[in-house]
N, C-alpha and C. Protein backbone atom coordinates (compact mmCIF):
# COMPACT_ATOMS: atom_id res chain seq x y z
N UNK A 1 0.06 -59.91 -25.65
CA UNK A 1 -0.39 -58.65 -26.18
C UNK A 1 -1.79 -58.77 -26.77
N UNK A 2 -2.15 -59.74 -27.34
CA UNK A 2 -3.20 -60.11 -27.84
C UNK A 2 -4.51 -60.15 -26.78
N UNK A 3 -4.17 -60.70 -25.61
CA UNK A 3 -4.66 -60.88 -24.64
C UNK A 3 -5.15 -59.65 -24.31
N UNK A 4 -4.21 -58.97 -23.92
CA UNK A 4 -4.33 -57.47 -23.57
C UNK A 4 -5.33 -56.56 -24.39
N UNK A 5 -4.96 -56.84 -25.66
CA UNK A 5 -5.93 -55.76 -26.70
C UNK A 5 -7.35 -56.42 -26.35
N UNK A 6 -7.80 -57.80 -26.54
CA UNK A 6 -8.97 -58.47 -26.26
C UNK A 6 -9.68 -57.84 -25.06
N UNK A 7 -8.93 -58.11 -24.02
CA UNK A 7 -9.63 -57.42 -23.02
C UNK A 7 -9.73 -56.29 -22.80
N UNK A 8 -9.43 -54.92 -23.17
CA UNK A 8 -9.67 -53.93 -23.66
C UNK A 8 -10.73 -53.75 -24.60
N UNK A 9 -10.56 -54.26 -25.82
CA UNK A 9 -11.91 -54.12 -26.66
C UNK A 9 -13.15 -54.65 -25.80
N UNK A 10 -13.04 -55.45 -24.97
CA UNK A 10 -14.04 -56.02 -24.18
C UNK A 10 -14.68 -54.91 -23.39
N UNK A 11 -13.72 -54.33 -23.02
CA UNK A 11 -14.49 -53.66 -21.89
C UNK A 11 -14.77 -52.22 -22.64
N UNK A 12 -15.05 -52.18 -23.96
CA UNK A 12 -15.38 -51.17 -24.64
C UNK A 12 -16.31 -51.61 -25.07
N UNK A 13 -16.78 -52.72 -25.59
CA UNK A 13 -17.54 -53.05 -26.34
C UNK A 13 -17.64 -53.51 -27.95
N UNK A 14 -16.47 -53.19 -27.71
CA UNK A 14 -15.33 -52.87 -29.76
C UNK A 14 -16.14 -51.95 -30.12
N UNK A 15 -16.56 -50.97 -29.33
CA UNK A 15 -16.61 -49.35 -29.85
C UNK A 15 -15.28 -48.68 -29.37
N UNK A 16 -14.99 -48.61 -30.22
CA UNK A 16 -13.84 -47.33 -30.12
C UNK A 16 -13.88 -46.00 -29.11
N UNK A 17 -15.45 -45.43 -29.44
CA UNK A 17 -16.03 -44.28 -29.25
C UNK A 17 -16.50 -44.33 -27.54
N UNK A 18 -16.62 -45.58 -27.04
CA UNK A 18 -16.69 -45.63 -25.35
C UNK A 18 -15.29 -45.59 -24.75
N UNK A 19 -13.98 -45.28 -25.59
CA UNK A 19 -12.44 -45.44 -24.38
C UNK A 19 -13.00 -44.08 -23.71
N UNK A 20 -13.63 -42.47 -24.15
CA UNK A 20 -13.54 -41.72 -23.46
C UNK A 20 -14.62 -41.90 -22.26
N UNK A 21 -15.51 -42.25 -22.60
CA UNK A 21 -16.79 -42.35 -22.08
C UNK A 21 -16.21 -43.50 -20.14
N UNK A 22 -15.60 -44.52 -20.79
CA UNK A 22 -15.19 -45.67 -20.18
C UNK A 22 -14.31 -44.90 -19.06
N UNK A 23 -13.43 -44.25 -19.72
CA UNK A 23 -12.05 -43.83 -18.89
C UNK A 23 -12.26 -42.74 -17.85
N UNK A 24 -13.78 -42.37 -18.39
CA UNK A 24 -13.75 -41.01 -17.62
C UNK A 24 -14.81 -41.75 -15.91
N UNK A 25 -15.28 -42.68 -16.65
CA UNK A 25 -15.98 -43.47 -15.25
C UNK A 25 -15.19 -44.30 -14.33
N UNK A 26 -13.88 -44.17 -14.52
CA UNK A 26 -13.18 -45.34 -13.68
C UNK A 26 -12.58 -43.94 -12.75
N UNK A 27 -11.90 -44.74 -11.61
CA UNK A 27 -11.66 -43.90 -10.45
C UNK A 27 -10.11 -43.27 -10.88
N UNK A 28 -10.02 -42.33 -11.22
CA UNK A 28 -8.67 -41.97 -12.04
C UNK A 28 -7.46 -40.78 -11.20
N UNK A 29 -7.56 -41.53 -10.11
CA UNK A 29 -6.37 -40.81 -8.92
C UNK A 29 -5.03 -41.30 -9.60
N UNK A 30 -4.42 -41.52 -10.63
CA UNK A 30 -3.48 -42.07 -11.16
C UNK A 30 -2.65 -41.16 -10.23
N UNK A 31 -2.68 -39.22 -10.72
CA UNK A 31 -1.73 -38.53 -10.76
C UNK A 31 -2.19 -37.43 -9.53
N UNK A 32 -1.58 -36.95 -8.93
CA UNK A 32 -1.74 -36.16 -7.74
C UNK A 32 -2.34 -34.79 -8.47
N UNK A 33 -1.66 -34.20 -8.95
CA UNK A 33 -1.93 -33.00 -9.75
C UNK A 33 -3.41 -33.12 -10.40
N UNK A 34 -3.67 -34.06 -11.25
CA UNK A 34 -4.85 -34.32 -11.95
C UNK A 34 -6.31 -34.75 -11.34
N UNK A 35 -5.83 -35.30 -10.17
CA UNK A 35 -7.22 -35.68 -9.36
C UNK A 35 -8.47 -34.94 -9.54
N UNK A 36 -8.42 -33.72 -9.68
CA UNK A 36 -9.23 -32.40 -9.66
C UNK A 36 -9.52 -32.87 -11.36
N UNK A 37 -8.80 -32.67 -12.05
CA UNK A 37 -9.38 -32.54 -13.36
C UNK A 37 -9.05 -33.93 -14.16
N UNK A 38 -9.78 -34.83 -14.48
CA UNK A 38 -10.37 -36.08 -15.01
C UNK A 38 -9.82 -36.23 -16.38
N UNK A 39 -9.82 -34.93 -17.01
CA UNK A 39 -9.73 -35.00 -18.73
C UNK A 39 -8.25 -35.11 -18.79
N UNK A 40 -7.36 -34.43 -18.32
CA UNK A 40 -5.94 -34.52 -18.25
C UNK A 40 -5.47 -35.61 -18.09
N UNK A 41 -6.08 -36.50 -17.09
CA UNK A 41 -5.47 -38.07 -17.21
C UNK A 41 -6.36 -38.90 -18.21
N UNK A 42 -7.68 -38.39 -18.32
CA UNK A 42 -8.20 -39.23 -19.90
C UNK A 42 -7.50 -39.21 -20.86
N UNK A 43 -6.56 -38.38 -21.07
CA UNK A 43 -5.62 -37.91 -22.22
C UNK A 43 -4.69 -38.77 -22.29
N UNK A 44 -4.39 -38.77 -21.00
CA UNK A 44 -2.96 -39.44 -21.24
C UNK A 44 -3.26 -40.76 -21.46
N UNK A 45 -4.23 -41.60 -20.70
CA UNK A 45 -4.53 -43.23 -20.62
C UNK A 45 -5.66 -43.52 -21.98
N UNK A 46 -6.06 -42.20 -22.86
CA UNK A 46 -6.05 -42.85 -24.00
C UNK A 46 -5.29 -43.11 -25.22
N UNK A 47 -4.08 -42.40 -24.81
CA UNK A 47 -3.17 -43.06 -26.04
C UNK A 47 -2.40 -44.40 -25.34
N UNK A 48 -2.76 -44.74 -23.73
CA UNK A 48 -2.21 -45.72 -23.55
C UNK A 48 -3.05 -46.69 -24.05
N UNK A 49 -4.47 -46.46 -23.79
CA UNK A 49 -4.90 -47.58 -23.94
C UNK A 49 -4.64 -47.94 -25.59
N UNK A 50 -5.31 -47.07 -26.20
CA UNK A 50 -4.74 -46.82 -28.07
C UNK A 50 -3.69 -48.10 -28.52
N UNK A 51 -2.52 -47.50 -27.62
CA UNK A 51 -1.27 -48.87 -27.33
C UNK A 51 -1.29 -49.86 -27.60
N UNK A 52 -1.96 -50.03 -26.01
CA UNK A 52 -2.92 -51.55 -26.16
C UNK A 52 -3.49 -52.42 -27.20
N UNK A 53 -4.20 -51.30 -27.97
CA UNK A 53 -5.31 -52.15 -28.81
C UNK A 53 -4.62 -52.46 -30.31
N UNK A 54 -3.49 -51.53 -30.45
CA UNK A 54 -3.07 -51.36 -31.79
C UNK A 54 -1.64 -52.35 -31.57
N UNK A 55 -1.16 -52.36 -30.44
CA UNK A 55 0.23 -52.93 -30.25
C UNK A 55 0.13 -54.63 -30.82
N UNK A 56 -0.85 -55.46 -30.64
CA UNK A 56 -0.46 -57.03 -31.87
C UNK A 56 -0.43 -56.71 -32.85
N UNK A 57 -1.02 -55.35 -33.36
CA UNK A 57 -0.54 -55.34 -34.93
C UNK A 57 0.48 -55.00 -35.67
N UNK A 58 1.17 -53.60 -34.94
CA UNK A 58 2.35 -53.62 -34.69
C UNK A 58 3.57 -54.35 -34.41
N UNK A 59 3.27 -55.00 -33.42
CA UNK A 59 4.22 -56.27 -33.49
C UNK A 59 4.07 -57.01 -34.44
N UNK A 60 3.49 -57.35 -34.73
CA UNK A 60 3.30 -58.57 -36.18
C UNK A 60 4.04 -58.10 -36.99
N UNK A 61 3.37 -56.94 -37.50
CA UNK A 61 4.25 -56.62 -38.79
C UNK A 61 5.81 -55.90 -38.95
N UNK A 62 5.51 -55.16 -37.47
CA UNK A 62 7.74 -55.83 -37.38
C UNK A 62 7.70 -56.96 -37.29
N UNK A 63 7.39 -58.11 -36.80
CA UNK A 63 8.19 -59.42 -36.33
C UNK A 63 8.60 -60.09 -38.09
N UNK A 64 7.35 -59.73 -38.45
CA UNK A 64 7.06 -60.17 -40.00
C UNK A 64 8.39 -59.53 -41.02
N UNK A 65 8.69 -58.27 -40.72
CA UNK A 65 9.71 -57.63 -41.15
C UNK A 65 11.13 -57.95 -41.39
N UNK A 66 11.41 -57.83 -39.80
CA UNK A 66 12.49 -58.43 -39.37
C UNK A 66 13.02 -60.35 -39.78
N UNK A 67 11.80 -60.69 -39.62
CA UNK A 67 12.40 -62.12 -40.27
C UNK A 67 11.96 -62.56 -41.96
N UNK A 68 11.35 -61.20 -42.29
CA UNK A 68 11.47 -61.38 -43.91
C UNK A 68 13.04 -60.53 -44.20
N UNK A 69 13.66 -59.35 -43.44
CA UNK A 69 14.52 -59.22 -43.53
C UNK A 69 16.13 -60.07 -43.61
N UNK A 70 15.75 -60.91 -42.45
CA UNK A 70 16.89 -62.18 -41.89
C UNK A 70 16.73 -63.01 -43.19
N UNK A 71 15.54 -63.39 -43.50
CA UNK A 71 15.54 -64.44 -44.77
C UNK A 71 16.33 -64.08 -45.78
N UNK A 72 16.03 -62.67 -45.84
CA UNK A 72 16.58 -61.90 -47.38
C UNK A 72 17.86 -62.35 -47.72
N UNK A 73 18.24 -61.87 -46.43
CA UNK A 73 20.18 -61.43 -46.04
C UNK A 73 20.75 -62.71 -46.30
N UNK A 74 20.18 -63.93 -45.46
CA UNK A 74 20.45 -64.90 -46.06
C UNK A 74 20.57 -66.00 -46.89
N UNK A 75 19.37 -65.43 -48.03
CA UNK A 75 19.38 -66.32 -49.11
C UNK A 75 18.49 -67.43 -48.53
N UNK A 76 17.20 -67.41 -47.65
CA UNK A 76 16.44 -68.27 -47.56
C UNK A 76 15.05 -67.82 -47.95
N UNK A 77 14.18 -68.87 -48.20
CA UNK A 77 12.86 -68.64 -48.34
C UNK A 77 12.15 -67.73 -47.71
N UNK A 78 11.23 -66.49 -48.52
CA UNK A 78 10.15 -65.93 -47.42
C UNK A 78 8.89 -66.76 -47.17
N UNK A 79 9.06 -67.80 -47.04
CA UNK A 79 8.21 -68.39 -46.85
C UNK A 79 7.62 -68.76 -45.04
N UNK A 80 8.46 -68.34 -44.13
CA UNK A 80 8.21 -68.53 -43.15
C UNK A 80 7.69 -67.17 -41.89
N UNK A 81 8.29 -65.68 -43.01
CA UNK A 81 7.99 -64.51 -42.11
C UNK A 81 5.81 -64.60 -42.95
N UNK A 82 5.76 -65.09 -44.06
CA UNK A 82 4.53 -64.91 -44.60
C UNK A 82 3.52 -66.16 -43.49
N UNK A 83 3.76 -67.03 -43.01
CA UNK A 83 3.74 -68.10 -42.43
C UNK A 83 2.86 -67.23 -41.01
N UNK A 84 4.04 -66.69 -40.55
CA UNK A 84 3.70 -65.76 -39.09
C UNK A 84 2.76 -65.26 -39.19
N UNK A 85 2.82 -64.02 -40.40
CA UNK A 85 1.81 -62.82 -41.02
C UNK A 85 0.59 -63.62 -41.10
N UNK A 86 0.67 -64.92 -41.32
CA UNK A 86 -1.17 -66.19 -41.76
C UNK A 86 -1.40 -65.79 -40.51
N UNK A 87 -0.97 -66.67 -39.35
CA UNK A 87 -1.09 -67.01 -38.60
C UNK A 87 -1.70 -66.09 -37.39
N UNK A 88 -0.79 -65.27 -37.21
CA UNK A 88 -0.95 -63.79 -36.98
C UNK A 88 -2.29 -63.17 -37.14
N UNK A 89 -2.73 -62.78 -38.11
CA UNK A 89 -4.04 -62.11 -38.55
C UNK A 89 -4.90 -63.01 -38.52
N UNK A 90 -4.67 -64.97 -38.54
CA UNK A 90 -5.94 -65.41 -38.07
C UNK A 90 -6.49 -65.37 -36.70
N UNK A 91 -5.20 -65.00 -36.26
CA UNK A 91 -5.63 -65.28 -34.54
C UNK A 91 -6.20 -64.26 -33.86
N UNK A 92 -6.24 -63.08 -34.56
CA UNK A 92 -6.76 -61.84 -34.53
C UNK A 92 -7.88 -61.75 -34.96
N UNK A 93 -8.23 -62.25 -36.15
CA UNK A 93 -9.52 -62.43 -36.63
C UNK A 93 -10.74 -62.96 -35.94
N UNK A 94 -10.32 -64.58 -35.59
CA UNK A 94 -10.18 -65.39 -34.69
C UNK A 94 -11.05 -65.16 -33.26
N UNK A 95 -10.11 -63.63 -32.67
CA UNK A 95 -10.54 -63.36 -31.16
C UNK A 95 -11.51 -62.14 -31.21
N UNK A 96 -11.82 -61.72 -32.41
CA UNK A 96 -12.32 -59.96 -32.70
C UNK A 96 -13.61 -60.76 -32.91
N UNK A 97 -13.70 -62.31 -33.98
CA UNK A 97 -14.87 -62.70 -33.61
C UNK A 97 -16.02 -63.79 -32.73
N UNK A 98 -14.81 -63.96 -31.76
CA UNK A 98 -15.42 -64.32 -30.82
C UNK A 98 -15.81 -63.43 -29.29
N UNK A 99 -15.17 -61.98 -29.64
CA UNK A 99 -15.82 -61.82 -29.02
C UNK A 99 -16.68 -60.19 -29.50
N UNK A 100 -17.22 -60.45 -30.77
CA UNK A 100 -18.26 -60.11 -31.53
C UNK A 100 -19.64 -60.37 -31.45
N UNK A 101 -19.33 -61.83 -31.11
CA UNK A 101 -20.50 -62.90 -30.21
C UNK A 101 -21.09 -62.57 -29.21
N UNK A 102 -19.76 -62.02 -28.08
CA UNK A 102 -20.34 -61.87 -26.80
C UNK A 102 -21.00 -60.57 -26.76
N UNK A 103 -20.39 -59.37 -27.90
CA UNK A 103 -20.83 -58.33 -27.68
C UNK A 103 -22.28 -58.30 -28.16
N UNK A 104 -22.58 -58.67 -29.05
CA UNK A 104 -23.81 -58.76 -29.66
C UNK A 104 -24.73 -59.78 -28.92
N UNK A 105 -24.57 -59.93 -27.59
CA UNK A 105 -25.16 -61.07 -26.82
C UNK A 105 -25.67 -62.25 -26.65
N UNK A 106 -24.27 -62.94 -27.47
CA UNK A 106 -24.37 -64.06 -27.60
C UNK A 106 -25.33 -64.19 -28.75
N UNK A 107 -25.27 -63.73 -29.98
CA UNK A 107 -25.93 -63.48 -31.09
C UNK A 107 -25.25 -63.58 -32.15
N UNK A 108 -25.14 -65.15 -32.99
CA UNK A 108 -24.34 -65.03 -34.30
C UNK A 108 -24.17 -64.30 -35.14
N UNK A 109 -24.06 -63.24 -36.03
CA UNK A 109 -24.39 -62.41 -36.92
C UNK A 109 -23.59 -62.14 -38.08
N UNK A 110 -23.40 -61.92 -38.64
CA UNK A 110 -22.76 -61.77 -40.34
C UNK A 110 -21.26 -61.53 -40.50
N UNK A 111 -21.09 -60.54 -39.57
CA UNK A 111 -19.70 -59.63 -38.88
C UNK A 111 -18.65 -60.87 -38.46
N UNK A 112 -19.17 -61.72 -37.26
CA UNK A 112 -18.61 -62.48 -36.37
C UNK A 112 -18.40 -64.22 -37.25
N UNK A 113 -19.43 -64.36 -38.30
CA UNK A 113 -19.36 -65.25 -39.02
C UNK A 113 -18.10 -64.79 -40.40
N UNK A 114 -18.46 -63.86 -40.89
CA UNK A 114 -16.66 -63.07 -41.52
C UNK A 114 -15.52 -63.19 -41.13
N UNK A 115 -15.70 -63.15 -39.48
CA UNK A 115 -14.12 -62.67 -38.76
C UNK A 115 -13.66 -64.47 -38.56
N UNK A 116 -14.56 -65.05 -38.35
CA UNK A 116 -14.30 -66.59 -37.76
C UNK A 116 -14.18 -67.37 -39.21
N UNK A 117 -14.77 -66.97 -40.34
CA UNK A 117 -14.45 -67.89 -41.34
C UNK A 117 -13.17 -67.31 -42.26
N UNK A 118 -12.30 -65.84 -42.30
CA UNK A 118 -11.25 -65.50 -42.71
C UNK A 118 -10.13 -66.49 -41.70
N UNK A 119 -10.60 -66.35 -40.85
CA UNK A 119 -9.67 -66.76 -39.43
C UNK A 119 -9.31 -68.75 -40.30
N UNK A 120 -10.70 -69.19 -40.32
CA UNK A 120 -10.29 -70.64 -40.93
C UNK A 120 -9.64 -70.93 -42.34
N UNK A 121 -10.10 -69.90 -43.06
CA UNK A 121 -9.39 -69.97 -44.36
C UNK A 121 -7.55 -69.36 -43.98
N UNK A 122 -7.31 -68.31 -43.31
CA UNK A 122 -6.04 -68.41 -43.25
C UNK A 122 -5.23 -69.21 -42.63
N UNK A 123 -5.83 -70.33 -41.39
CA UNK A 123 -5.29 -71.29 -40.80
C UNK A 123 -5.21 -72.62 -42.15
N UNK A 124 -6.03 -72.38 -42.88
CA UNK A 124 -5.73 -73.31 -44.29
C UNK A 124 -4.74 -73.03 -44.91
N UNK A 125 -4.84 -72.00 -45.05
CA UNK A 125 -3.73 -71.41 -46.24
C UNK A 125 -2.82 -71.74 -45.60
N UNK A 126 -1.91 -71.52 -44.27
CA UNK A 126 -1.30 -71.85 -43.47
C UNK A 126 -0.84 -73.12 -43.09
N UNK A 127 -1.73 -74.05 -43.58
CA UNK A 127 -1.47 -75.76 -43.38
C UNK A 127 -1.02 -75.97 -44.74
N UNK A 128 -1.38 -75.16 -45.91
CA UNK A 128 -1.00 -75.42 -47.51
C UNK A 128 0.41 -74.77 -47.56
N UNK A 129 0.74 -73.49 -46.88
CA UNK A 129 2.29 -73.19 -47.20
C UNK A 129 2.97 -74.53 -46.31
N UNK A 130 3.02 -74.64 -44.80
CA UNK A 130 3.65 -75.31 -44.40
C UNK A 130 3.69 -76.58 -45.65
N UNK A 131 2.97 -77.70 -45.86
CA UNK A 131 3.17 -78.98 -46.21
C UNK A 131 3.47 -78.52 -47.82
N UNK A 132 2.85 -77.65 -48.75
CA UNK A 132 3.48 -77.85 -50.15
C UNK A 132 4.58 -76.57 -49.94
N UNK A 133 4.98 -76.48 -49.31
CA UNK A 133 5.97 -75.05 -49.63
C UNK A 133 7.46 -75.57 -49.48
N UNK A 134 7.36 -76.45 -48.68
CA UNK A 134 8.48 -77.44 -48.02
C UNK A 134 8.55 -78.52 -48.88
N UNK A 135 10.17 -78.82 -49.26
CA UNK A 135 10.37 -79.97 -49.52
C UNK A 135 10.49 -81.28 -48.64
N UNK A 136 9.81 -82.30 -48.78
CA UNK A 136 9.36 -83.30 -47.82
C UNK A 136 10.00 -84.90 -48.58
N UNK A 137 10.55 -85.16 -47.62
CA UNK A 137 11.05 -87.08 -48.42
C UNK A 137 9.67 -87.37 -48.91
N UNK A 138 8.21 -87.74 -48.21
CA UNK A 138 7.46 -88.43 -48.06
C UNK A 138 6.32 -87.09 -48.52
N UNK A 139 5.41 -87.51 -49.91
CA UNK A 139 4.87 -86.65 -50.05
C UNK A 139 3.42 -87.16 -50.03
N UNK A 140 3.05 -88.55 -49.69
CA UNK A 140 1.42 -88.70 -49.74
C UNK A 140 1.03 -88.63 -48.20
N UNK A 141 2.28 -88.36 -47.34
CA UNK A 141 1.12 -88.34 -46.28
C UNK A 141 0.52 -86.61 -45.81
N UNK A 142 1.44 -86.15 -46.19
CA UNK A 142 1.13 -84.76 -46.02
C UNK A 142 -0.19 -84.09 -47.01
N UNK A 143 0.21 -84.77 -48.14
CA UNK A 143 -1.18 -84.23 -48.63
C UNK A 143 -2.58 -84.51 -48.56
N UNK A 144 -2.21 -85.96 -47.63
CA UNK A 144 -3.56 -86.75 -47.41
C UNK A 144 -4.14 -86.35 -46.11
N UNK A 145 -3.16 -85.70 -45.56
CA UNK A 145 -3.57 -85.09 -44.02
C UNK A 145 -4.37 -84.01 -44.43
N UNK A 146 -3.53 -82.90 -45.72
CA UNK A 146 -3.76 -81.50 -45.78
C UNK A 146 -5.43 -81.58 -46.24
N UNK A 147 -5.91 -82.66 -47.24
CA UNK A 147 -7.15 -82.90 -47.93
C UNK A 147 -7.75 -83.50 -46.99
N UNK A 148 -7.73 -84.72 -46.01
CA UNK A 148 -8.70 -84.50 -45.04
C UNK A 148 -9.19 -83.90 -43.83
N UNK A 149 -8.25 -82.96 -43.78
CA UNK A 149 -8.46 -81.62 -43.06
C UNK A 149 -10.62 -81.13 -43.56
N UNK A 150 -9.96 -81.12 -44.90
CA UNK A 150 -11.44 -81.06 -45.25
C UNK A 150 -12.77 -81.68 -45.04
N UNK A 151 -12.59 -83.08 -45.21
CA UNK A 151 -12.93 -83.99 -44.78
C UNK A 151 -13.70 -83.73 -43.23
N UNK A 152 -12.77 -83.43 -42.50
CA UNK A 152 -12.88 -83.45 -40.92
C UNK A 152 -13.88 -82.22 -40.71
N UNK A 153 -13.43 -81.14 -41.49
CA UNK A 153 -14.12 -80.01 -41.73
C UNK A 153 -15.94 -80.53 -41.99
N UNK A 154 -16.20 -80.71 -42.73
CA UNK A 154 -17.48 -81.01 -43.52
C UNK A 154 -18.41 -82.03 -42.43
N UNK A 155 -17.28 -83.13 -42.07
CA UNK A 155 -18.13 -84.18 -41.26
C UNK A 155 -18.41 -83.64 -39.52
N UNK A 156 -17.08 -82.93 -39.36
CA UNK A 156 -17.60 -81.86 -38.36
C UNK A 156 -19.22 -81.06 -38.27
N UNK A 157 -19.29 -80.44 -39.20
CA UNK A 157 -20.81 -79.39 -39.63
C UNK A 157 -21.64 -80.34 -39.34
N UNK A 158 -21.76 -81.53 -40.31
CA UNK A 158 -22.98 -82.32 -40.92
C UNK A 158 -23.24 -82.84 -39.14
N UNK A 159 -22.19 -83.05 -38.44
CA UNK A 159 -23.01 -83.54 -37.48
C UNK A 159 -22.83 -82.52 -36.17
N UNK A 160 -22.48 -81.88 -36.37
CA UNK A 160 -23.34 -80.84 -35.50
C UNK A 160 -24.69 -80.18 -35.62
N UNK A 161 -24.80 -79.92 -36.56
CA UNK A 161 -25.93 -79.69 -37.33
C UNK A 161 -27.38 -80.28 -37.36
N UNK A 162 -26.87 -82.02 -37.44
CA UNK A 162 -27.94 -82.83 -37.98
C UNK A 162 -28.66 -82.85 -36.53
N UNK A 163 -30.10 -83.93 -36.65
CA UNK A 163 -31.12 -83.87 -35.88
C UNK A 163 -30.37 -84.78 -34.70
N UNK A 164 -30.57 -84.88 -33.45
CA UNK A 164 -30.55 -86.22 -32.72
C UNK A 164 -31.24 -87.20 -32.39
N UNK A 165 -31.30 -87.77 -32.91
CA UNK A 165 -32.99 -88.99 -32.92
C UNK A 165 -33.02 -89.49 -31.47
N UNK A 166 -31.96 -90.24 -31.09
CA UNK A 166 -31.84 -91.46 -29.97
C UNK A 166 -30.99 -90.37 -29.15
């Protein structure tokens, strides 16, 4: 589904304001009746597309529902429908800014640097519920993983970044 919305916003531009513009340029013999008139099936294939674009979010937050519900009922942690909900909205974040990038032509910009650094902070937060949220036999290796996450983080930058001499 995710997939689906992506490529949709793609071929809009992540303007909203081109689905009519878009829909009305494609060859739109869908319906026998409508052939003649264009706007009648724009109508209809923009609340499909609408669907499309809105349907991972929708799903999420039932899926999120439903297994904060199951937890309830049974007396387990919500710790795992909140888990999804991280995960979920980073990966969304994630794909809105990468391809923010492409829309802006291949042009880093403020927007796409927002969407990609929420996206890493909730994949953190996400490595911090999993390992401290859980009770674990063994508790230094998990936290030594979770802290040089950072580590990996930082030495990542510095050398992408730095000059190449040789």
């Amino acid at each position: 589904m995710l997939i689906a919305m992506m490529m949709m916003l793609d071929r809009l531009n992540g303007k909203y304001g081109n689905l009519n513009n878009w829909l009305l340029t494609r060859k739109l013999e869908v319906f026998d009746n409508d052939s003649r008139n264009p706007t009648g099936v724009v109508f209809i294939l923009k609340f499909a597309s609408l669907f499309y674009i809105l349907l991972p979010g929708i799903v999420l937050i039932l899926w999120v529902v439903l297994l904060a519900y199951s937890n309830w009922k049974e007396n387990i942690s919500l710790l795992s429908p909140l888990c999804v909900l991280v995960v979920g909205i980073a990966a969304i974040f994630f794909c809105i800014g990468l391809l923010k990038i492409k829309w802006n032509n291949y042009r880093f910009k403020k927007f796409a640097l927002c969407c990609l650094l929420i996206s890493i902070v909730l994949m953190t937060v996400y490595q911090a519920f999993v390992i401290m949220g859980y009770d674990h036999e063994e508790e230094f290796f998990p936290y030594s993983v979770f802290f040089l996450n950072f580590n990996v983080i930082i030495l990542a930058v510095l050398v992408f970044l730095s000059q190449i001499n040789k």
